[in-house]
C-alpha atoms as a PDB file:
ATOM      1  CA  UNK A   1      41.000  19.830  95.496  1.00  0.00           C
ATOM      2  CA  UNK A   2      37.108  20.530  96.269  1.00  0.00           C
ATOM      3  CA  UNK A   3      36.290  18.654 100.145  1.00  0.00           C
ATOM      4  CA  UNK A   4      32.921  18.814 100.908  1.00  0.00           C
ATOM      5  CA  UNK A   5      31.658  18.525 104.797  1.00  0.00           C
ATOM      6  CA  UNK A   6      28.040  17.867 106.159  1.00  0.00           C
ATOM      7  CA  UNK A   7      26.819  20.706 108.180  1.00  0.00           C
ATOM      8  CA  UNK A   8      24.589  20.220 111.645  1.00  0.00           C
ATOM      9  CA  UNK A   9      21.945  17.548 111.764  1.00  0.00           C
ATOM     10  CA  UNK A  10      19.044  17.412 108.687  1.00  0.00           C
ATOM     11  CA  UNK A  11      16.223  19.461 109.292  1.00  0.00           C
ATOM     12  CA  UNK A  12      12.760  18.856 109.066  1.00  0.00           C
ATOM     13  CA  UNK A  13       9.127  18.911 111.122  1.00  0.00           C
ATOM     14  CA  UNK A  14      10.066  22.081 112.572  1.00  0.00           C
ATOM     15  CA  UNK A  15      13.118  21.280 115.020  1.00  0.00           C
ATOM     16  CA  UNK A  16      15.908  23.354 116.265  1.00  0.00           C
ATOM     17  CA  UNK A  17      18.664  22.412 113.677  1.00  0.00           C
ATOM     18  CA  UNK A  18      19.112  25.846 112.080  1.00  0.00           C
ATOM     19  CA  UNK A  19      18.300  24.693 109.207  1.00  0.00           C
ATOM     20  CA  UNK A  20      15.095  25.033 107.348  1.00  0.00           C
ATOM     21  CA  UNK A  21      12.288  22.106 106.281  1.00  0.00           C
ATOM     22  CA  UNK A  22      11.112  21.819 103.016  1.00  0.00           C
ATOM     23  CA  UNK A  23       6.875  21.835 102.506  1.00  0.00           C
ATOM     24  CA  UNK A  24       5.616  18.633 102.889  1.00  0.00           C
ATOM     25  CA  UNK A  25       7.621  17.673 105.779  1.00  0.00           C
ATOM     26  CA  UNK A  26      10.452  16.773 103.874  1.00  0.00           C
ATOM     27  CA  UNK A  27      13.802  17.090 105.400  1.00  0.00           C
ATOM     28  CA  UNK A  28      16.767  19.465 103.918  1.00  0.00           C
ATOM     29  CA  UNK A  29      20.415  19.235 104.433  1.00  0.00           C
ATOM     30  CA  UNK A  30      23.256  21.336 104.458  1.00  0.00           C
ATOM     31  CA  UNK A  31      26.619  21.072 103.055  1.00  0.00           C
ATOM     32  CA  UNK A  32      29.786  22.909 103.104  1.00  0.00           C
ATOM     33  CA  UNK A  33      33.194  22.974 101.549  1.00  0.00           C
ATOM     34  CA  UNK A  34      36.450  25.113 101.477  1.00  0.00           C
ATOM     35  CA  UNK A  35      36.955  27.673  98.544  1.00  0.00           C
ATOM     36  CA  UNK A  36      39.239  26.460  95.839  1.00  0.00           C
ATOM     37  CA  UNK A  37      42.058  28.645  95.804  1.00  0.00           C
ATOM     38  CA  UNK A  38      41.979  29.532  92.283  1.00  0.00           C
ATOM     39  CA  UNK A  39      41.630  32.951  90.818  1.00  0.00           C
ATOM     40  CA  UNK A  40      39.256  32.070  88.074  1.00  0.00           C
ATOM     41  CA  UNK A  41      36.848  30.221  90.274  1.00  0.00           C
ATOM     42  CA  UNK A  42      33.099  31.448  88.786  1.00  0.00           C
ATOM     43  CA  UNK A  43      30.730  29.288  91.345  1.00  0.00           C
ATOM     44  CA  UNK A  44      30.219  25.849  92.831  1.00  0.00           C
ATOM     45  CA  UNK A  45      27.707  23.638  91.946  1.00  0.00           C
ATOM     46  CA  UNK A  46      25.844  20.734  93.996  1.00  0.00           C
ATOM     47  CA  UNK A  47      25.375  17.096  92.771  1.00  0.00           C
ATOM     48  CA  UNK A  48      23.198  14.702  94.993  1.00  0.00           C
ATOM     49  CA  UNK A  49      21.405  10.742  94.480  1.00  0.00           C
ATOM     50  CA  UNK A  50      20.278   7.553  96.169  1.00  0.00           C
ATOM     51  CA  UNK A  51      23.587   5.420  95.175  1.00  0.00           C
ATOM     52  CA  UNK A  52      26.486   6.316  95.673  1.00  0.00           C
ATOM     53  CA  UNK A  53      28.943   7.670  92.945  1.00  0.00           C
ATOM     54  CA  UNK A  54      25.603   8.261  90.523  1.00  0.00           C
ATOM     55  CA  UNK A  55      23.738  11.613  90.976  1.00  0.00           C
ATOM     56  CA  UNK A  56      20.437  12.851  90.372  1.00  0.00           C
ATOM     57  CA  UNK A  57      21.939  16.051  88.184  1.00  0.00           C
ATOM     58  CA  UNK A  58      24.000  15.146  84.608  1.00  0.00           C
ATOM     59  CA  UNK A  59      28.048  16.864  84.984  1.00  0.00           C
ATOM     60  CA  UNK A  60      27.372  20.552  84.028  1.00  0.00           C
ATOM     61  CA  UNK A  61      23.964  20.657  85.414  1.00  0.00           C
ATOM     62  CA  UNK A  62      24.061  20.512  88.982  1.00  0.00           C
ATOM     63  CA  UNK A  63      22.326  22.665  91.960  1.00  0.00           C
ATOM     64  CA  UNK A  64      24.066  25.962  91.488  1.00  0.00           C
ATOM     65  CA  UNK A  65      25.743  27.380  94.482  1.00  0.00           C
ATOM     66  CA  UNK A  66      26.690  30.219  93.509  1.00  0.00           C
ATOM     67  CA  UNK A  67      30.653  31.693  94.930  1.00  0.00           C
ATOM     68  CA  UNK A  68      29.264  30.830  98.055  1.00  0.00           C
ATOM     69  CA  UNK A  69      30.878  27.699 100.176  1.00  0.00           C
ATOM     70  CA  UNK A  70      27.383  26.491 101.801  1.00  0.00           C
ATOM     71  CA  UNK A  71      24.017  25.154 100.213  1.00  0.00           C
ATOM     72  CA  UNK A  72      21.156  23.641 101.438  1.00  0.00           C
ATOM     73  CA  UNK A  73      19.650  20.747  99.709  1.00  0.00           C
ATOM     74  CA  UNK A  74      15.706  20.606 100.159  1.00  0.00           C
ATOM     75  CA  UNK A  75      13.114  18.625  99.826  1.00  0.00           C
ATOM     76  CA  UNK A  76      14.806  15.223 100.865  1.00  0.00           C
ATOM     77  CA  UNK A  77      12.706  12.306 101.177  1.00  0.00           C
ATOM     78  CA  UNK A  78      12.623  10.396 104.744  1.00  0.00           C
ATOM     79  CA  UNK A  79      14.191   6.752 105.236  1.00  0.00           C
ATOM     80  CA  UNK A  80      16.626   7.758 102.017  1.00  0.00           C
ATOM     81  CA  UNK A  81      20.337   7.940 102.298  1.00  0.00           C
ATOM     82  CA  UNK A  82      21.515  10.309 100.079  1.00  0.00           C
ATOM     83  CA  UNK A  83      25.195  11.137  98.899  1.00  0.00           C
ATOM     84  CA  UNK A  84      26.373  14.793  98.069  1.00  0.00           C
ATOM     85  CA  UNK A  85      29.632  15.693  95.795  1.00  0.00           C
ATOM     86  CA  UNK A  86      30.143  19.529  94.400  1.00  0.00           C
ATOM     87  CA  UNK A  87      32.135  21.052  91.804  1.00  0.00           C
ATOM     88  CA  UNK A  88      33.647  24.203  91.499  1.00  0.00           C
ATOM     89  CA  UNK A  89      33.633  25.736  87.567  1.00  0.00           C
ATOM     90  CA  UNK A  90      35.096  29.121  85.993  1.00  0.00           C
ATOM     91  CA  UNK A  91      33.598  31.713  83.683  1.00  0.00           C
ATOM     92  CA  UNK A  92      34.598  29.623  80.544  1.00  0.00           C
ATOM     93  CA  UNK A  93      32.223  26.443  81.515  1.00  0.00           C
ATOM     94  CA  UNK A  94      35.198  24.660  82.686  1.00  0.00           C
ATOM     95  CA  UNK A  95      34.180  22.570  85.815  1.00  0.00           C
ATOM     96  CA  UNK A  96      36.151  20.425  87.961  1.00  0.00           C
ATOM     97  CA  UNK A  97      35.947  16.600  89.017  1.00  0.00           C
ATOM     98  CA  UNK A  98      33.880  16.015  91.826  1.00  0.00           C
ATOM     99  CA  UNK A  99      34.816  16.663  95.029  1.00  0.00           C
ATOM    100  CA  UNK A 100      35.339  13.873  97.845  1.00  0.00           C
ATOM    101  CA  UNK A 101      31.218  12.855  98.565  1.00  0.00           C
ATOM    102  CA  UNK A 102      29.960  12.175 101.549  1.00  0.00           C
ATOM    103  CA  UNK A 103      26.732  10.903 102.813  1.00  0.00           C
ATOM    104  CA  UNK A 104      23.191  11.373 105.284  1.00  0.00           C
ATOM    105  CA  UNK A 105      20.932   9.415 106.323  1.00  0.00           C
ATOM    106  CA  UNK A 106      17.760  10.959 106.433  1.00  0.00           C
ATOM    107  CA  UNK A 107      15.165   9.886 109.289  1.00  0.00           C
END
């Protein structure tokens, strides 16, 4: 089972977060999960929208994470909740459900 978590605060105008603003003033966030404890795990990817259960990315084409267990989603708009799920996939295109999502409101 793929559990994501929320990471620190969003960033944005140039605060002390951590994390990094997108151009524009737009606000990023990060996210972070566990490693599936499979040996044919290939990568993660990220999925992300405005309501909750629908995402921004069609299943298969979501914001690739590479093996790593962090990402940073950029360029979030202000005054927009968004909701986050990932996915974890193998070398033959196989890719998981989504993981648990969670949420962030972004100031």
């Amino acid at each position: 089972m793929l559990s994501v978590a929320l990471l620190g605060s969003c960033g944005g105008g140039g605060g002390s977060s951590g994390q990094s603003a997108a151009a524009g003033g737009k606000s990023s966030v990060t996210l972070a999960w566990d490693p599936v404890a499979a040996p044919n795990v290939a990568g993660y990817r990220v999925y992300y929208g405005t309501s909750t259960g629908i995402y921004s990315q069609p299943q298969g084409s979501g914001l690739e994470a590479g093996t790593a267990t962090t990402f940073t989603a950029m360029g979030l708009n202000g005054g927009t909740r968004y909701y986050f799920a990932a996915t974890a996939y193998d070398n033959t295109g196989n890719e998981s459900d989504y993981s648990n999502e969670v949420f962030k409101d972004i100031p």
